[in-house]
C-alpha atoms as a PDB file:
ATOM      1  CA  UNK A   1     -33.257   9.498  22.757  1.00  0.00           C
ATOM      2  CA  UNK A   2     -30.920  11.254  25.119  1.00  0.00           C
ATOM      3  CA  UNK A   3     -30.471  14.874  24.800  1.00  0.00           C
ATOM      4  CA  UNK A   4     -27.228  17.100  26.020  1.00  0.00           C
ATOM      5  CA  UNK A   5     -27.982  20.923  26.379  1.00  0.00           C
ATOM      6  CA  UNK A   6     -24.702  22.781  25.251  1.00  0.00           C
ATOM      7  CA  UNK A   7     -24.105  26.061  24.826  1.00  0.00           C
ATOM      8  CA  UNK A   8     -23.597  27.384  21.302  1.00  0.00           C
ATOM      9  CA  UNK A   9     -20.694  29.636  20.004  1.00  0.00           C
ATOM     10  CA  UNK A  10     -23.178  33.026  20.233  1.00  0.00           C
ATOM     11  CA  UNK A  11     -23.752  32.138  23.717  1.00  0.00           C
ATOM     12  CA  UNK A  12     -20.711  31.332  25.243  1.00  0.00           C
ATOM     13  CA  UNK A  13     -18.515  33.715  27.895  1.00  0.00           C
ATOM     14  CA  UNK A  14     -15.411  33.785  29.031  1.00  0.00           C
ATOM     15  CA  UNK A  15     -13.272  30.665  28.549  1.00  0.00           C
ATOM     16  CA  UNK A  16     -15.995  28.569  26.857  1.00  0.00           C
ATOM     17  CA  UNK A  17     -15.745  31.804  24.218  1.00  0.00           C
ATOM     18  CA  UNK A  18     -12.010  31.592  24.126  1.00  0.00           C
ATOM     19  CA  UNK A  19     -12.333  27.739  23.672  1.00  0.00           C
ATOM     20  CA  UNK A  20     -14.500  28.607  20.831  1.00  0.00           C
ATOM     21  CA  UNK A  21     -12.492  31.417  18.881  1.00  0.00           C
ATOM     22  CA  UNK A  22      -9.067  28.348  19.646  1.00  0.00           C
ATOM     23  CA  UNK A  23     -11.621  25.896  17.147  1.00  0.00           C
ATOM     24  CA  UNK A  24     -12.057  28.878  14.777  1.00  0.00           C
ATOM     25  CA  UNK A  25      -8.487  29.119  14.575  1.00  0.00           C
ATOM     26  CA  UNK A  26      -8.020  25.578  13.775  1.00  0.00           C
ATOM     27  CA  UNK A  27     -10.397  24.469  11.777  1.00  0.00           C
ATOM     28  CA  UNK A  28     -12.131  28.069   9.790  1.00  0.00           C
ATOM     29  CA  UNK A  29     -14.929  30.513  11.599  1.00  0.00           C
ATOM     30  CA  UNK A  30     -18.471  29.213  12.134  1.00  0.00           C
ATOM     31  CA  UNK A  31     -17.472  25.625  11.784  1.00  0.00           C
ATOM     32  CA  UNK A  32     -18.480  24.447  15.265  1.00  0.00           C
ATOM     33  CA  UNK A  33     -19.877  21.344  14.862  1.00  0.00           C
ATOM     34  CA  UNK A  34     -22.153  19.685  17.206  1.00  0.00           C
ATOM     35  CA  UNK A  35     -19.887  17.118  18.300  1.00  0.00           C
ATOM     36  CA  UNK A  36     -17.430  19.880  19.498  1.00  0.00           C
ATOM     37  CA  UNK A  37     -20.453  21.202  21.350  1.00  0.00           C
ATOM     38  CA  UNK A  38     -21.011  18.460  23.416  1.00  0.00           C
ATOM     39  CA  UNK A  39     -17.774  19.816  25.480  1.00  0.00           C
ATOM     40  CA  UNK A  40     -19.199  22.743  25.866  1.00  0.00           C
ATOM     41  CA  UNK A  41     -20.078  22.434  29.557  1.00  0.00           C
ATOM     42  CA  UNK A  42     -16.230  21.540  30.038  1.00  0.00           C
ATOM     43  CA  UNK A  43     -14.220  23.894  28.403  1.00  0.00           C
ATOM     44  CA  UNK A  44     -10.899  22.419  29.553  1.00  0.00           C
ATOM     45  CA  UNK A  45     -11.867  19.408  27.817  1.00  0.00           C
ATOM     46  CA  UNK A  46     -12.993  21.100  24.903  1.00  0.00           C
ATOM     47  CA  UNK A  47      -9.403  22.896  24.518  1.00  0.00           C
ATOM     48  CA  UNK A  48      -7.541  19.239  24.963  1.00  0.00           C
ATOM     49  CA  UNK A  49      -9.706  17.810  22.330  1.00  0.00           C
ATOM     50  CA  UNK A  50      -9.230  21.218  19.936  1.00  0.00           C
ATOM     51  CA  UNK A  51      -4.974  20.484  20.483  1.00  0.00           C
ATOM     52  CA  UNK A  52      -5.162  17.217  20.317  1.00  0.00           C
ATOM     53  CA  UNK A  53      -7.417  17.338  16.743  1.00  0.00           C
ATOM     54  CA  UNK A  54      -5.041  20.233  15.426  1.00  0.00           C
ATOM     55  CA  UNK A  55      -1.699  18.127  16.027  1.00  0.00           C
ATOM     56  CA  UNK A  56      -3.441  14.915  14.511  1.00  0.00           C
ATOM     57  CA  UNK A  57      -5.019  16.814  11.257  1.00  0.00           C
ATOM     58  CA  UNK A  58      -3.134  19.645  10.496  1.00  0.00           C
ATOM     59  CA  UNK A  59       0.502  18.596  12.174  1.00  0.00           C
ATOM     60  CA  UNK A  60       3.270  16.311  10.409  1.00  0.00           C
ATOM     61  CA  UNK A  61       4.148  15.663   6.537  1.00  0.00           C
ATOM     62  CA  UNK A  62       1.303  13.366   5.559  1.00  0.00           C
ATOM     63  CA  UNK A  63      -1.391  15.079   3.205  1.00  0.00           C
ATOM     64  CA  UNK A  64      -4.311  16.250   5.033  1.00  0.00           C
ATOM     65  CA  UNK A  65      -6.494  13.873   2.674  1.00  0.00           C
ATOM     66  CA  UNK A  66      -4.346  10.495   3.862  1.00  0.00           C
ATOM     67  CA  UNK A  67      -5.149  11.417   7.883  1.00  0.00           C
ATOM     68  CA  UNK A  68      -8.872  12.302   6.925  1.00  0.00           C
ATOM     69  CA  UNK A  69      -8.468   8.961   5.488  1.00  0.00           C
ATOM     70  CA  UNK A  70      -7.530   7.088   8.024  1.00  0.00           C
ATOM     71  CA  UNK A  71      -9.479   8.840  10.928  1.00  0.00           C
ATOM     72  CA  UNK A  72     -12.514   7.985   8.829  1.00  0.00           C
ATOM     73  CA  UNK A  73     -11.412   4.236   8.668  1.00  0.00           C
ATOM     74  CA  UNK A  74     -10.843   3.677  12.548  1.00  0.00           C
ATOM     75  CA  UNK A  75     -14.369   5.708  13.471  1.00  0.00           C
ATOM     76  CA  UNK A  76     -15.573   2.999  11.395  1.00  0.00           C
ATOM     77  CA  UNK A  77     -13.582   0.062  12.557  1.00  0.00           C
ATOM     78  CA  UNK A  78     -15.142   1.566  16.407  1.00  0.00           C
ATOM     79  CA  UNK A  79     -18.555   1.929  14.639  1.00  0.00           C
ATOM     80  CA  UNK A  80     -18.790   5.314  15.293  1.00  0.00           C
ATOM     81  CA  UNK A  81     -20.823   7.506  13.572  1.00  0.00           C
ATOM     82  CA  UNK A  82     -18.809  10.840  13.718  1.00  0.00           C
END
């Protein structure tokens, strides 16, 4: 099995750290999960994937339960697991 090393919210400087206090923003303090770690050696990427997350969950008029919904249906419609 592959492993990733990432570096975890405690650990993180500069704008890894500000990428990290963005996701607590969005989604609630100490809620980093380890798929949001994996872009932890990128923190650009990690702040594109933070927006992009925040404008497709929390943004428009549909109830947050629908788009939980219906992210859950097409992870499993791409067989993933996350």
């Amino acid at each position: 099995m592959a492993h990733i090393a990432v570096i975890a919210p405690r650990q993180a400087t500069g704008e890894l750290a500000q990428a990290y206090q963005e996701l607590g923003r969005v989604v609630g303090r100490g809620l980093a999960a380890r798929i949001v770690q994996l872009f932890s050696l990128r923190p650009a990427s990690m702040r594109r994937m933070i927006h992009t997350w925040e404008l497709v969950m929390w943004g428009g008029g549909e109830p947050r339960a629908t788009r939980e919904l219906v992210a859950a249906m097409v992870s499993r419609l791409n067989e993933c697991h996350y």
